[in-house]
Protein backbone atom coordinates (compact mmCIF):
# COMPACT_ATOMS: atom_id res chain seq x y z
CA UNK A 1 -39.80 6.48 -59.74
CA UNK A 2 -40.76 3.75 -57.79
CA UNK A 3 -42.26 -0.37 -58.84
CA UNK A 4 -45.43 -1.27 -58.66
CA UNK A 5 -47.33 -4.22 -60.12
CA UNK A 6 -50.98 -4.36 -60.73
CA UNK A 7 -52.74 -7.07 -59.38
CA UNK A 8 -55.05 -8.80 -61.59
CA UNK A 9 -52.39 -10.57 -63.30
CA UNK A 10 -51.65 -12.12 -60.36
CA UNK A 11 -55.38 -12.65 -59.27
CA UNK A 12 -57.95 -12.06 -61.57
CA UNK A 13 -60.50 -12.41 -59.00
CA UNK A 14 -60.74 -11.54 -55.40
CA UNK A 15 -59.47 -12.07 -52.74
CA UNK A 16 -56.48 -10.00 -53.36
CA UNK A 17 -54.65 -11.27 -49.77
CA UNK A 18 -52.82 -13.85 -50.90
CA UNK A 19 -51.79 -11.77 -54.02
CA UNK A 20 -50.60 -9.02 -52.10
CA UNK A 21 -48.28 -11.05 -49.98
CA UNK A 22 -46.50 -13.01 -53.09
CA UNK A 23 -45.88 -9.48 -54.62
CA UNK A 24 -44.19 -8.20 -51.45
CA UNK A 25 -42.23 -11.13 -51.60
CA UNK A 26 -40.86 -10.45 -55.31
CA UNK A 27 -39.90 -7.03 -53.75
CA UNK A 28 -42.41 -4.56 -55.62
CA UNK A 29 -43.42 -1.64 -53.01
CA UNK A 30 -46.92 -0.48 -54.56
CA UNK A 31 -50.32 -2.23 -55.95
CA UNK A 32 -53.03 -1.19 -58.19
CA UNK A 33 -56.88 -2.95 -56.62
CA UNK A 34 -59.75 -3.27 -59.13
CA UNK A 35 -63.32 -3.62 -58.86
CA UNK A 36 -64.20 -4.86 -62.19
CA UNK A 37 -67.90 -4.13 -61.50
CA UNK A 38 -70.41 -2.65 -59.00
CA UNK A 39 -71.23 -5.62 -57.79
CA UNK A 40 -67.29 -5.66 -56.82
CA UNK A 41 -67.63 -2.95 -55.35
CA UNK A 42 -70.45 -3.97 -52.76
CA UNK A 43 -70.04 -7.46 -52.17
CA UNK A 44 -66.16 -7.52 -51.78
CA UNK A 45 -64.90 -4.12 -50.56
CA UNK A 46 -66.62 -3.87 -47.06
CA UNK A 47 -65.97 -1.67 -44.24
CA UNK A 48 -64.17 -4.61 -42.49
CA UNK A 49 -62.62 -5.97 -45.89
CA UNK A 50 -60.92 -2.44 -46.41
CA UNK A 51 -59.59 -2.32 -43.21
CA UNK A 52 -57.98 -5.72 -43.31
CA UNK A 53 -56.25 -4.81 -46.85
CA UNK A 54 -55.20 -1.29 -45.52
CA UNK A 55 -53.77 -3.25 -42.52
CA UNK A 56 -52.38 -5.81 -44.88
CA UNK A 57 -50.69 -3.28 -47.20
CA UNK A 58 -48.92 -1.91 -44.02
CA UNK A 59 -47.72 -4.79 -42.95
CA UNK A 60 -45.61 -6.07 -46.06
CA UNK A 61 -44.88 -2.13 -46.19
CA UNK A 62 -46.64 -1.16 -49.51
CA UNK A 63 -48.59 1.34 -50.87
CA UNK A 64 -51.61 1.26 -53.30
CA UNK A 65 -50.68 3.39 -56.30
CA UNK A 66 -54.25 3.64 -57.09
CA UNK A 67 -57.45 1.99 -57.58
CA UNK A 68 -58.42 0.83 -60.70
CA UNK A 69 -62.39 1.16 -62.16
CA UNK A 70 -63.95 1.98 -65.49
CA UNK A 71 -67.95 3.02 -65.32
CA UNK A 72 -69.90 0.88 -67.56
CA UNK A 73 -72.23 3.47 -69.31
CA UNK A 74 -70.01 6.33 -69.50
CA UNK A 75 -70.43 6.67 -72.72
CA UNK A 76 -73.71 5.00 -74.05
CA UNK A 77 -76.26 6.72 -75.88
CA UNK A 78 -78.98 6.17 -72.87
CA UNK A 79 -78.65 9.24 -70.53
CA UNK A 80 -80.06 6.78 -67.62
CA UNK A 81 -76.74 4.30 -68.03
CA UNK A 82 -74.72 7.14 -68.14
CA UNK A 83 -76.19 8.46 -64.97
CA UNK A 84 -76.33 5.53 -63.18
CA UNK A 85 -72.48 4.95 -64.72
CA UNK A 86 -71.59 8.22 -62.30
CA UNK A 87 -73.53 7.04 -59.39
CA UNK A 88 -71.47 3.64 -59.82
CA UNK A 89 -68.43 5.68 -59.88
CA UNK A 90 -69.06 7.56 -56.37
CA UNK A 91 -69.02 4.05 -54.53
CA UNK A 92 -65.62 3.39 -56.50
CA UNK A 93 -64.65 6.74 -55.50
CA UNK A 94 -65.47 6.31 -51.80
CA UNK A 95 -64.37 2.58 -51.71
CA UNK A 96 -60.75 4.12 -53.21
CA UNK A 97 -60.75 7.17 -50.57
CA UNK A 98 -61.19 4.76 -47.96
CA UNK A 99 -58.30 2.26 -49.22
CA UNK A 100 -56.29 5.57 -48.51
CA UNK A 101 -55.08 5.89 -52.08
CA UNK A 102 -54.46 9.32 -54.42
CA UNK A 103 -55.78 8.06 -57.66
CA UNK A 104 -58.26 6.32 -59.35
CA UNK A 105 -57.98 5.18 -62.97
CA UNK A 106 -60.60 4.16 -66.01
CA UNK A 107 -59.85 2.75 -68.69
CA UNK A 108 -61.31 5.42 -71.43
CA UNK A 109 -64.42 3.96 -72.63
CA UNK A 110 -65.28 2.62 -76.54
CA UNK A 111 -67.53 4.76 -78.68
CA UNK A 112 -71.09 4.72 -77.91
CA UNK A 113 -70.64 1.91 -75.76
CA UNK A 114 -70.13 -0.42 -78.59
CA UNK A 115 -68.09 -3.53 -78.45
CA UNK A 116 -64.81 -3.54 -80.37
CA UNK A 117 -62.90 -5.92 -82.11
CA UNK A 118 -60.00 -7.31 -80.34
CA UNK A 119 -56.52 -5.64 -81.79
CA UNK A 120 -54.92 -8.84 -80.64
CA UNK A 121 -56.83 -10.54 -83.27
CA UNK A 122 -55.32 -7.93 -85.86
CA UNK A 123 -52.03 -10.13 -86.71
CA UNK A 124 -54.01 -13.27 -87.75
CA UNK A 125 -56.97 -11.71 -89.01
CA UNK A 126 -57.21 -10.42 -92.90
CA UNK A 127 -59.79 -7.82 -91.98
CA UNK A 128 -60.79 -5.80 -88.60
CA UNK A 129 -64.56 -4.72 -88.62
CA UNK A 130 -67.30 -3.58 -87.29
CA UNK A 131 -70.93 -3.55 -87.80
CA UNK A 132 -71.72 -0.12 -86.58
CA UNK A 133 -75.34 1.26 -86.50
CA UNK A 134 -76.33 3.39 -88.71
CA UNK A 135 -77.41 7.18 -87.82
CA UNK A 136 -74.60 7.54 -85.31
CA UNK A 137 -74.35 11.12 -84.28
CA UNK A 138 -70.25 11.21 -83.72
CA UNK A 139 -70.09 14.81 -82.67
CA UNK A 140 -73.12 14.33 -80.34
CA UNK A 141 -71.51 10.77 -78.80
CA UNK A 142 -68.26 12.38 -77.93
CA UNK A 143 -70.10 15.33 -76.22
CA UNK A 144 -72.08 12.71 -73.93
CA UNK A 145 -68.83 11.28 -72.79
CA UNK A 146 -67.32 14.17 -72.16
CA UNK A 147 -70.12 15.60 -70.11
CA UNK A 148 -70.11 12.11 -68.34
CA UNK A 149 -66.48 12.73 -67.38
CA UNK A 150 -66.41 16.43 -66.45
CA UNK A 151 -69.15 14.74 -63.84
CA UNK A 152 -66.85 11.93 -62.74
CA UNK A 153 -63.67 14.33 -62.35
CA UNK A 154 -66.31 16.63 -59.60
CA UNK A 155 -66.70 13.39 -58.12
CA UNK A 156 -63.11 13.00 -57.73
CA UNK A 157 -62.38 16.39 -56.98
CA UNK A 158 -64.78 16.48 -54.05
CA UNK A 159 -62.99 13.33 -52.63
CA UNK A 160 -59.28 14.59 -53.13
CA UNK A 161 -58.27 12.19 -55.36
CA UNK A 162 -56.36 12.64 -58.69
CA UNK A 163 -58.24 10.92 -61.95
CA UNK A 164 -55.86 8.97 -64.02
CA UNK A 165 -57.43 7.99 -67.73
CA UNK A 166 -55.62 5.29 -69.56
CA UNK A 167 -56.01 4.94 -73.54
CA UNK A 168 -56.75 2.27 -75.23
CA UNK A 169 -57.37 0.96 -78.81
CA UNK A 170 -60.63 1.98 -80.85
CA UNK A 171 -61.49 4.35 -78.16
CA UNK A 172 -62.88 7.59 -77.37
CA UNK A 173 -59.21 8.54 -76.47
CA UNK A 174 -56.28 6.09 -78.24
CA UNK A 175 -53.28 8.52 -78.57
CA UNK A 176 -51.81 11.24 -76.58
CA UNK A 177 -53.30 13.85 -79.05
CA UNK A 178 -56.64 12.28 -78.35
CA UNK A 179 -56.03 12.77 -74.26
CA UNK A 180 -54.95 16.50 -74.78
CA UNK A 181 -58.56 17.11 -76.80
CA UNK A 182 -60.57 15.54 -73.87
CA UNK A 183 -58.13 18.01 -70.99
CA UNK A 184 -59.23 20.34 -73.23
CA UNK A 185 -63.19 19.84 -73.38
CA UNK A 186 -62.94 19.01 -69.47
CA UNK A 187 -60.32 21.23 -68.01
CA UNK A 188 -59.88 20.08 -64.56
CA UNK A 189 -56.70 20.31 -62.63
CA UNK A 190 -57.36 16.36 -60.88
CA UNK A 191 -57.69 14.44 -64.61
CA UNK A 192 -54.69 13.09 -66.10
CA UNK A 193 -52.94 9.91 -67.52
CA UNK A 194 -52.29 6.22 -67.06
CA UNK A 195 -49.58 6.30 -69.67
CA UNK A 196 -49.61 2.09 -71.09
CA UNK A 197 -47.27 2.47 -73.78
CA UNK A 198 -48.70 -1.01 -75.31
CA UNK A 199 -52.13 0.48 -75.51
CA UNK A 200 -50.39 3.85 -77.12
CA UNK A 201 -47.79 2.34 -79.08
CA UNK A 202 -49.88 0.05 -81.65
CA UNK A 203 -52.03 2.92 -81.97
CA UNK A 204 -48.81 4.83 -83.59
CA UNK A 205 -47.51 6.91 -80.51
CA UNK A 206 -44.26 6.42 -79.95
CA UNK A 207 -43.69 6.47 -76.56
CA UNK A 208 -40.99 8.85 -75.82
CA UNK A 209 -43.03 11.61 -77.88
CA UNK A 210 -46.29 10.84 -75.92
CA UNK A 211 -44.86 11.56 -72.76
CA UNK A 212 -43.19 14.78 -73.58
CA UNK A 213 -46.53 15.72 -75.18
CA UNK A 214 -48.56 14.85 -72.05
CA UNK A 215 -45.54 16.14 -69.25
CA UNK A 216 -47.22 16.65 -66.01
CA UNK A 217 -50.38 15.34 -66.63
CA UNK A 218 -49.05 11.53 -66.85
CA UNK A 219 -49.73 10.79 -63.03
CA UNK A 220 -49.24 6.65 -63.40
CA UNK A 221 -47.74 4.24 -65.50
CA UNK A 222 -48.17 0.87 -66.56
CA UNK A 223 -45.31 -0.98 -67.92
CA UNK A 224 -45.38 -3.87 -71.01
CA UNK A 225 -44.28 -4.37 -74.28
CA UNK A 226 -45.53 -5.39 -77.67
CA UNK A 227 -43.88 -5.37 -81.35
CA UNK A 228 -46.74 -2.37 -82.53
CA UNK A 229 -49.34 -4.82 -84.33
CA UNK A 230 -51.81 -5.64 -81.57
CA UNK A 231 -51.49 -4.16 -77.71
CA UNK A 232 -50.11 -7.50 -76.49
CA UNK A 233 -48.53 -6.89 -73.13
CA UNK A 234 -45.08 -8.71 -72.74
CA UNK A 235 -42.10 -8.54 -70.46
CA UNK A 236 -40.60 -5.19 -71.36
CA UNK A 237 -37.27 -5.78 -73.55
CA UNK A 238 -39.06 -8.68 -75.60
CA UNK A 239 -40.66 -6.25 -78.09
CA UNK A 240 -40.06 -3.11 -79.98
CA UNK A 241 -40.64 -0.39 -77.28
CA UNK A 242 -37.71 1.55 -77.30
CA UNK A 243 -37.60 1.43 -73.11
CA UNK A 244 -34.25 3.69 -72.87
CA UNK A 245 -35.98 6.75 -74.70
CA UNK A 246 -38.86 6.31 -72.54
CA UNK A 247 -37.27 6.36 -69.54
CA UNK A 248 -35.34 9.43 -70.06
CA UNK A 249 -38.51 10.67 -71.08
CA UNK A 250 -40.52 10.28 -68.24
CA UNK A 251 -37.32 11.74 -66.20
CA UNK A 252 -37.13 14.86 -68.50
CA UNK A 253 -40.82 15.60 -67.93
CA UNK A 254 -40.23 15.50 -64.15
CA UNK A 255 -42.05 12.30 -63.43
CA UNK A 256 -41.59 10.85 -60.28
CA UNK A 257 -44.60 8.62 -59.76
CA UNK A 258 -45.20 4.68 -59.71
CA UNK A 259 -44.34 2.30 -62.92
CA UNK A 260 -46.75 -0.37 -62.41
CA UNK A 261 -45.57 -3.80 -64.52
CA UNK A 262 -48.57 -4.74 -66.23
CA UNK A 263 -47.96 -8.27 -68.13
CA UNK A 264 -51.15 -9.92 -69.91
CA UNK A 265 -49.56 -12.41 -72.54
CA UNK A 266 -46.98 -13.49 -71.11
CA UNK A 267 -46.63 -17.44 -69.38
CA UNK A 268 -48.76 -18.36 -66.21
CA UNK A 269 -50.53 -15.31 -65.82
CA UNK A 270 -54.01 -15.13 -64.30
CA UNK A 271 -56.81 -14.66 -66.49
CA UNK A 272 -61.02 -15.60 -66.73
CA UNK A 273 -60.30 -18.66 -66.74
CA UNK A 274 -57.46 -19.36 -64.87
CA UNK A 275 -57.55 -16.79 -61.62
CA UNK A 276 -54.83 -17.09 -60.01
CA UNK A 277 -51.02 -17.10 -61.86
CA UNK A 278 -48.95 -19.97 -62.03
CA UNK A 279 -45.10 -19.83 -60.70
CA UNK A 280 -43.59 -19.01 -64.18
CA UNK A 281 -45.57 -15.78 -63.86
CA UNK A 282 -43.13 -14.92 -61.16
CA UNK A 283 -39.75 -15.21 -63.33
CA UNK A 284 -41.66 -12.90 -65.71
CA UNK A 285 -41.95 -9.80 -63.23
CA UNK A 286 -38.80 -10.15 -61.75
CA UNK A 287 -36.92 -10.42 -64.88
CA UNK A 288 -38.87 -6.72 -65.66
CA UNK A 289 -38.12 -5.15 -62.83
CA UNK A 290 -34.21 -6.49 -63.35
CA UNK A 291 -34.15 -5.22 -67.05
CA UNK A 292 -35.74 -1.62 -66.59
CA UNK A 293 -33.47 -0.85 -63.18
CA UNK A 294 -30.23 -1.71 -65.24
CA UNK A 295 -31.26 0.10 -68.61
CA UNK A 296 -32.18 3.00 -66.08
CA UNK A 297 -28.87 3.38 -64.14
CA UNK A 298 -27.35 2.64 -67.69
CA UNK A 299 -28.66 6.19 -68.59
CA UNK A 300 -29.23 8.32 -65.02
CA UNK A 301 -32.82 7.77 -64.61
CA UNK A 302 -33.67 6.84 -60.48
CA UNK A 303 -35.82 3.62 -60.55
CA UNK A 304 -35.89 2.06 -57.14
């Protein structure tokens, strides 16, 4: 198992140069790109722009775990969004190809489309709700995503790239359970797993039983921790994530991929508003790569 660290964080927005170089500097050896939208995808990741970051990457001598986009439209009720969702999907596709990664990764998408309330806003809030419309078909809506994504995994399969799908809250897919039904309505050998414990672990997986329940088909990780009531992502040790368990976990099941440090709530980090992290954001990854090697050697699990 090797570090990585995702780069929005860092930089919310491109250009991702400069955020490239400062993680080299704190020592991580892989990235995770985004394009957040299409219009990402165009406008920023050129011919010549790709070339320059592949060059880039080689330079500071790391490697680009995978490349991070979510459809818009993959799961709406209007057949023409999620068509135009997959077409979206085949520039990401070719745009990640060409970056020379292995794997792309989307987040799985809410149901029907619909916006969600925030989990974050569960601790301070006396009741989480939604409005939803009424006359939903349920059984009908999780067919259309899952028809969506046996088309986005052909996509990927034609390109040679693995698909990783990361969970989320008050989604189509929020639990490991929920991951093994959708590998089981779309049964190709290229989709698997983002495992994000602090997505998971709110959601009541603990994390050392969801990876022994996924094994092989968690291909990526992201790395943060929360205390279980919202999917808060914090330096790993500061919450309740038991990090030893998961460890060993990930070792039993033969895992031998990239654990990407993912903090969102933590001090200094970029966000809308403020794109690019502040210095204290630094301490923060460092101190999570320091914590995880130790509690790793502490109980034979390779972390490097």
């Amino acid at each position: 198992m090797q570090f990585g660290a995702s780069i929005w964080p860092f930089q919310w927005t491109p250009p991702y140069e400069d955020g490239i170089k400062r993680l080299a500097k704190l020592g991580f050896k892989h990235t995770e790109l985004i394009a957040w939208d299409r219009d990402t995808l165009d406008s920023y990741y050129t011919p010549q722009r790709i070339r320059s970051l592949k060059n880039l990457l080689a330079d500071e001598g790391m490697g680009l775990s995978e490349f991070v986009h979510s459809p818009a439209g993959a799961a709406d009720p209007d057949a023409a969004k999620r068509k135009q969702s997959v077409e979206n999907f085949k520039r990401a596709v070719a745009v990640a190809k060409e970056l020379g990664t292995g794997m792309i990764n989307s987040v799985v998408p809410t149901y029907f489309g619909l916006p969600m309330p925030r989990m974050q806003d569960m601790p301070l809030t006396q009741e989480l709700s939604i409005d939803l419309p009424p006359g939903l078909d349920w059984a009908e809506g999780y067919r259309w995503y899952t028809d969506t994504l046996a088309q986005l995994c052909t996509v990927c399969e034609g390109a040679g790239l693995k698909y990783a799908l990361e969970t989320h809250p008050h989604r189509w897919a929020s639990t490991a359970v929920a991951l093994l039904r959708l590998f089981e309505h779309v049964p190709s050998p290229i989709l698997g797993s983002n495992f994000d414990p602090s997505h998971s672990f709110p959601c009541g997986d603990l994390p050392q039983v969801h990876v022994r329940l996924l094994g092989k088909r968690i291909f990526h990780c992201h790395f943060s921790d929360n205390d279980g009531t919202s999917n808060a992502h914090w330096r790993p040790g500061r919450g309740k994530i038991d990090w030893a368990q998961t460890l060993v976990a990930l070792k039993d099941v033969g895992f031998d991929g990239v654990i990407s440090i993912e903090l969102e709530d933590v001090p200094d980090r970029a966000n809308r508003n403020v794109v690019t992290a502040g210095p204290r954001f630094d301490f923060e990854n460092t101190e999570s790569m320091r914590y995880l090697t130790e509690l790793a050697a502490r109980h034979g699990v390779n972390l490097r």
